[in-house]
Every structure is written in structure tokens, then in C-alpha cells.
Protein backbone atom coordinates (compact mmCIF):
# COMPACT_ATOMS: atom_id res chain seq x y z
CA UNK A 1 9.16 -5.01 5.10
CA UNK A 2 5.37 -3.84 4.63
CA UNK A 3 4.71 -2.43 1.08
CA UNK A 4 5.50 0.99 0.30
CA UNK A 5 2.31 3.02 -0.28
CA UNK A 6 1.57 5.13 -3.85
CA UNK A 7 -0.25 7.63 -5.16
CA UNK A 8 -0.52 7.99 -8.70
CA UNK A 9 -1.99 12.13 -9.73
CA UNK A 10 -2.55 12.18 -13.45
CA UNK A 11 -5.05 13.61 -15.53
CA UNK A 12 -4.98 11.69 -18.50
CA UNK A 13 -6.90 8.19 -17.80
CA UNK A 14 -4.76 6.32 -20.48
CA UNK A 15 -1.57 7.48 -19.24
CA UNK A 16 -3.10 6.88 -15.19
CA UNK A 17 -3.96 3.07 -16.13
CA UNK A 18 -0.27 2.07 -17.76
CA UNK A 19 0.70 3.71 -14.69
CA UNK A 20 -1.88 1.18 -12.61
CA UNK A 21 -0.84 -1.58 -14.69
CA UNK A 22 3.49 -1.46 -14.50
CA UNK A 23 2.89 -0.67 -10.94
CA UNK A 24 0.71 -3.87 -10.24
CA UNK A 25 3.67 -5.29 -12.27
CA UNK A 26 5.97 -4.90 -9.18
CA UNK A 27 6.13 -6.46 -5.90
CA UNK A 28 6.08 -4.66 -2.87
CA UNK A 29 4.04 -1.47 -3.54
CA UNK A 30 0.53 -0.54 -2.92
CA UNK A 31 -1.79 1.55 -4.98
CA UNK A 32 -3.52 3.44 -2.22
CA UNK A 33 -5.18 6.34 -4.37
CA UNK A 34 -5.37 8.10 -7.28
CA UNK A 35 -6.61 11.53 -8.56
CA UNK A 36 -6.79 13.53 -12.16
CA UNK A 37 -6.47 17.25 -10.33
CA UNK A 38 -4.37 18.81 -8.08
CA UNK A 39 -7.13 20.01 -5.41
CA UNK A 40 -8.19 16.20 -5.12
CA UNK A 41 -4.58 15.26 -5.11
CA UNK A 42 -3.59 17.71 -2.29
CA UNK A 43 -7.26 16.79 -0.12
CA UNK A 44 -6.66 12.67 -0.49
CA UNK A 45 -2.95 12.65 -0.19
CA UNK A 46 -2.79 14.72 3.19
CA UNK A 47 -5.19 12.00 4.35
CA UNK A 48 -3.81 9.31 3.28
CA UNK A 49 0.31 10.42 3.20
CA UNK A 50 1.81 7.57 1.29
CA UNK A 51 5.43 6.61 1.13
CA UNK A 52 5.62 7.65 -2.59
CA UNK A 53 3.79 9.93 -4.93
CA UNK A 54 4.19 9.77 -8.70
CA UNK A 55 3.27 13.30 -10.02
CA UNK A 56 2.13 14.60 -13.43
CA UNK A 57 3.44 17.80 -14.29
CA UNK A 58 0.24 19.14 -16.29
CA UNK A 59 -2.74 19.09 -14.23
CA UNK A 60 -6.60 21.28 -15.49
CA UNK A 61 -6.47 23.18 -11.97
CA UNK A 62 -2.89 23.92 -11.09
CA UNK A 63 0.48 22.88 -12.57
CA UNK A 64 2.53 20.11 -10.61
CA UNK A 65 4.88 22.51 -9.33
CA UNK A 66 2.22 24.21 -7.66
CA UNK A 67 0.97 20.69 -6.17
CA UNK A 68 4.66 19.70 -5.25
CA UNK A 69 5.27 22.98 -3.46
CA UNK A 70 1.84 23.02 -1.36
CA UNK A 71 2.65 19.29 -0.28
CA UNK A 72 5.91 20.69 0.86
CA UNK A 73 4.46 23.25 2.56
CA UNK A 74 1.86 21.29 4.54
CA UNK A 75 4.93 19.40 5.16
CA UNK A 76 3.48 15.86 3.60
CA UNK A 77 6.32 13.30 4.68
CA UNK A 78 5.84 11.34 1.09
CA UNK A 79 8.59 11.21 -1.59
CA UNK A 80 8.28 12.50 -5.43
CA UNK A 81 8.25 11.44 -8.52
CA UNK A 82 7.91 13.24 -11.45
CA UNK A 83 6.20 11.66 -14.57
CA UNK A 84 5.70 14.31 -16.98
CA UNK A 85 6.30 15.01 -20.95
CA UNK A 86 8.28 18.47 -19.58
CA UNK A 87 11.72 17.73 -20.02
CA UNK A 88 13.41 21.36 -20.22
CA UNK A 89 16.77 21.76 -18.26
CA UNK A 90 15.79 24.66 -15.94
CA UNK A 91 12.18 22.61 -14.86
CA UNK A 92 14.28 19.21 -14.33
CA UNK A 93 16.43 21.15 -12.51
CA UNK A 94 14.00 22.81 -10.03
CA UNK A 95 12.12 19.52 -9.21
CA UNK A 96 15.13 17.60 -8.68
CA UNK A 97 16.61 20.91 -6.41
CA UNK A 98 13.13 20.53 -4.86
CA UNK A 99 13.54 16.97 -4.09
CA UNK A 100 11.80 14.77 -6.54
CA UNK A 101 14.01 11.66 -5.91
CA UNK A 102 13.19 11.03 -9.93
CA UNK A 103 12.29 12.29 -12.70
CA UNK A 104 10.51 10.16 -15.49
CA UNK A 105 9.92 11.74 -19.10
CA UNK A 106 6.47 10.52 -21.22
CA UNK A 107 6.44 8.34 -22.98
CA UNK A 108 9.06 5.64 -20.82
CA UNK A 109 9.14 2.10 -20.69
CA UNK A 110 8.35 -0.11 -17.84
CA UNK A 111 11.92 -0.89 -17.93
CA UNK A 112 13.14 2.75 -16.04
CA UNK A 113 9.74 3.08 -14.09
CA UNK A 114 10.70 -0.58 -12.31
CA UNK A 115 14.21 0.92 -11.97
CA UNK A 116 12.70 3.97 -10.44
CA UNK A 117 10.58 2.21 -8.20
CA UNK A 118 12.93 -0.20 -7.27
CA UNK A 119 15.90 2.10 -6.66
CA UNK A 120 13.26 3.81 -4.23
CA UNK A 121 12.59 0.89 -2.37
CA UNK A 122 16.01 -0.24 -1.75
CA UNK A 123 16.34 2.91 -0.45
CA UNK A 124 13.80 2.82 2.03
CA UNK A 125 15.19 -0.57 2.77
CA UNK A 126 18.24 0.41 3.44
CA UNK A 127 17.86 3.37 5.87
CA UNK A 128 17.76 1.52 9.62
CA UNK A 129 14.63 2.89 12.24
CA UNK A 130 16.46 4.43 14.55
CA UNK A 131 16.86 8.03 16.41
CA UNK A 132 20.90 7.71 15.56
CA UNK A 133 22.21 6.76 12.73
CA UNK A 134 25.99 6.40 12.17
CA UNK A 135 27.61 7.71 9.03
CA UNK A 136 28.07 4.38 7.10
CA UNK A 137 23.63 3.96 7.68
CA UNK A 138 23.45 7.25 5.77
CA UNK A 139 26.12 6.25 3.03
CA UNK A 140 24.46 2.77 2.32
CA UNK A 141 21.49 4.77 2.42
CA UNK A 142 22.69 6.72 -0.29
CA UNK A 143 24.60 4.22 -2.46
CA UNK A 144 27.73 5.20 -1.57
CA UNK A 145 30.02 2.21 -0.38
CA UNK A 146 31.08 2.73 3.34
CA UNK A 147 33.86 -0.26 3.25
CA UNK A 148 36.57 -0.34 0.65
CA UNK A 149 36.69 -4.14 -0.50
CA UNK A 150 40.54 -5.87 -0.50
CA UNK A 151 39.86 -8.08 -3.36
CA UNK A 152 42.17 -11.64 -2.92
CA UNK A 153 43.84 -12.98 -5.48
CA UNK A 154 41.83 -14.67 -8.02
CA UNK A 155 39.26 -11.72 -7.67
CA UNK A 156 39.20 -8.47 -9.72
CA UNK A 157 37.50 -5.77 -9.11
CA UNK A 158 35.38 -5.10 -12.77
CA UNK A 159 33.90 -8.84 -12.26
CA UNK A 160 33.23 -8.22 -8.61
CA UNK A 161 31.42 -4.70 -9.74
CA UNK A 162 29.16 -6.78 -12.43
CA UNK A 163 27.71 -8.83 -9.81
CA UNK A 164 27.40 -6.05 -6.83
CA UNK A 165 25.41 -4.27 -9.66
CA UNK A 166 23.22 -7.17 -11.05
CA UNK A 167 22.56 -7.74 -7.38
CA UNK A 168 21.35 -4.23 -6.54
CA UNK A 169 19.27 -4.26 -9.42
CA UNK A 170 17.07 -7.39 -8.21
CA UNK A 171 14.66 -7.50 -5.30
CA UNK A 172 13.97 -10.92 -4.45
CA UNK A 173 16.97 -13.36 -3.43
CA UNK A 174 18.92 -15.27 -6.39
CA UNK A 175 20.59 -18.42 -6.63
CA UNK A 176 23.86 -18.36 -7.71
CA UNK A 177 23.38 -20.19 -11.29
CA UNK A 178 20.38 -17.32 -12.11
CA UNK A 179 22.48 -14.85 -11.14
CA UNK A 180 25.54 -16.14 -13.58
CA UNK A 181 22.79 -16.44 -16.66
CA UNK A 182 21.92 -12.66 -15.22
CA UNK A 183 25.72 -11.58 -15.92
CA UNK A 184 27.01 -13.90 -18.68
CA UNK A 185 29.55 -15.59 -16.27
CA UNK A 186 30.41 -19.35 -15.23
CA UNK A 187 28.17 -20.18 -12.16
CA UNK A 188 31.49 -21.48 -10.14
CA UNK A 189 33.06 -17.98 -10.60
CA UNK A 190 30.06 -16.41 -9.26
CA UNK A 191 29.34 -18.42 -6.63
CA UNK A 192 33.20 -17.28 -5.67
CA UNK A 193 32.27 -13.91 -5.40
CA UNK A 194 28.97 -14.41 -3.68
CA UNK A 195 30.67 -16.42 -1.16
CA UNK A 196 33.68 -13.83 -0.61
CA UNK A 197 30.89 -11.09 0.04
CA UNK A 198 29.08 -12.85 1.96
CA UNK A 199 32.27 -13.24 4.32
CA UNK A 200 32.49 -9.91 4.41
CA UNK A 201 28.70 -9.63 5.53
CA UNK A 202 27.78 -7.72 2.58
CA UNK A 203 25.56 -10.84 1.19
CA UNK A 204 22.84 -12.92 2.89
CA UNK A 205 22.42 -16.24 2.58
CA UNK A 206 19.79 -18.15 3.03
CA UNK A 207 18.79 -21.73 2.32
CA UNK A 208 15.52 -23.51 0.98
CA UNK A 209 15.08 -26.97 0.75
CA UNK A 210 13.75 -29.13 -1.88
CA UNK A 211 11.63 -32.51 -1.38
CA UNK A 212 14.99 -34.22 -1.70
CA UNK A 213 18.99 -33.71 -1.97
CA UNK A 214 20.50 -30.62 -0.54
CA UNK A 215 19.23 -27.04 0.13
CA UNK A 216 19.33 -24.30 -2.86
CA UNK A 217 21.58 -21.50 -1.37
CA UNK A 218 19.96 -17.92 -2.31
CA UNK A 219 21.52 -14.76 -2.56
CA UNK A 220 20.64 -11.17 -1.49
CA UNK A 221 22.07 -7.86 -0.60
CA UNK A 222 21.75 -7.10 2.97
């Protein structure tokens, strides 16, 4: 997959270069533009329509609400996120009713903007090219599980839960042992689970070899 393309509008230049910097933190984005007004926000972007927008909420020209709704209305196909210091109910509420896929309140960590990002990204990952989807594309797509797991013994479904989770939160493929330190378990009752999911086709696995012995299996969601 090709990286996602963003555009960062923000007004304040300390505030626009953390943004730069936890977003160079993170693979598989692209910084394609940037702007500190909504007019020059609104002329790039429908130029350069990126896969993902990260919108301030105070702008000198026009609010972000203003921005969001005349990049709706020209019909911009790029998702929204809102990074703003506004964090009453009733505006939360009318960006996320808008469709801002998240909202982000100033000051945050680069902890939740990577989970942001990356949440977006395994979206986009998820959702299959094609002109018809079936019902269980849209629900991965989603997050929703499509397929009810039948645990056997010697499985339970709160371990099995920690790992689906730790492995939805990573990008890259994990070996089993990193992914054990990750969750506090034994490696040999990880590697259990790993292997059980990846029988049911709900884990890839793929194999890289060393200058010597055997291949180091890694892990990753499919």
C-alpha cells in the first residue's frame, strides 16, 4: 500500500511543526501540504485532495467549520481530522455528525495522534477496491468482527482479545516473542494463539531468513 497523503491547516507555526514532526514520526503517510488560513487551505487542498486532512478549528479568515463544510460542499473526497483546543459537547458533536473520523483536543500527546493516524490507516487498509463489496468487507472495515471465533480448549477468550488488540494496534509485522513482551505473556502461549488465528486466516504469516538456522516467523493482521 502507497502512503496515505496529509494535509496539515493550522495557524499557529509551533503547534503546525509538532504536527510536522509526530507525523514524520510515522510510517506510511505523506506530508503533501500545509496552510495557516482557510482560503489557502480550501485553494491547495482541492488541488491536491489528499487522503487525510488534519484541521484546526481556529483559523484568522474563517472558523474550521466553515472550512470543513465548503470542502464538503465542493465534495473533496479527503477524510477529517479535527485538532483543535474546542472541546465543548455540542461542537464535538457536530464535527463528528459531520464526519470528522476524529477528533483530537490541544494540547495531546503523540501517543493518541499515532493512534489516530494509525486507526485511519488500518482503515483504509482494510476496505477492498472493488465496485461490490459484501457485508463482512464493510464490517472489517468498520471494526466490527464478521466471524464469531469457537475458541478450543486450552484457549480463552480475554487472552485471545489481548493479543487481537495488541495486534491491531501495530502496523508492521511482529514476531511472536515481541509480541509476548508487548502483552506480558509467555512467548509459547502466544505463539498458540497466533498460530490458531492464523488457521482461521485471520493472521498472516510470513517468514524471513537469517544468515543461518531457521526462518523468524512474523505476524500480522490480514
Amino acid at each position: 500500500m502507497t502512503n496515505l497523503t496529509v494535509f496539515i491547516v493550522e495557524d499557529d507555526p509551533m503547534v503546525l511543526d509538532v504536527n510536522k514532526s509526530f507525523l514524520q514520526r510515522l510510517s506510511g503517510f505523506e506530508l503533501v501540504g500545509e496552510a495557516m488560513t482557510g482560503e489557502e487551505a480550501l485553494s491547495k487542498i482541492k488541488k491536491i485532495k489528499p487522503n487525510l486532512i488534519l484541521l484546526d478549528m481556529f483559523l484568522p479568515d474563517m472558523s474550521g467549520l466553515q472550512l470543513f463544510l465548503k470542502l464538503r460542499s465542493e465534495r473533496i473526497p479527503s477524510d477529517i481530522i479535527m485538532i483543535t483546543a474546542a472541546r465543548d459537547s455540542p461542537t464535538v458533536q457536530e464535527f463528528i455528525r459531520l464526519g470528522a473520523i476524529d477528533y483530537l483536543i490541544k494540547p495531546f500527546r503523540f501517543e493518541r495522534f499515532q493512534q489516530a493516524l494509525q486507526n485511519y490507516h488500518r482503515q483504509n487498509k482494510n476496505l477492498p477496491n472493488s465496485n461490490s463489496l459484501k457485508q463482512e468487507d464493510i464490517d472489517q472495515w468498520l471494526g466490527y468482527e464478521s466471524e464469531e471465533l469457537h475458541l478450543p480448549k486450552g484457549l480463552n477468550d480475554i487472552t485471545m482479545k489481548q493479543i487481537g488488540n495488541e495486534l491491531k494496534n501495530i502496523r508492521d509485522p511482529i514476531t511472536s516473542e515481541q509480541l509476548a513482551q508487548n502483552v506480558g505473556m509467555a512467548r509459547v502461549t502466544v505463539r498458540k494463539y497466533l498460530d490458531f488465528l492464523a488457521g482461521k486466516g485471520k493472521v498472516q504469516i510470513d517468514l524471513k531468513y537469517g544468515t543461518v538456522g531457521r526462518p523468524t516467523k512474523y505476524y500480522s493482521l490480514k
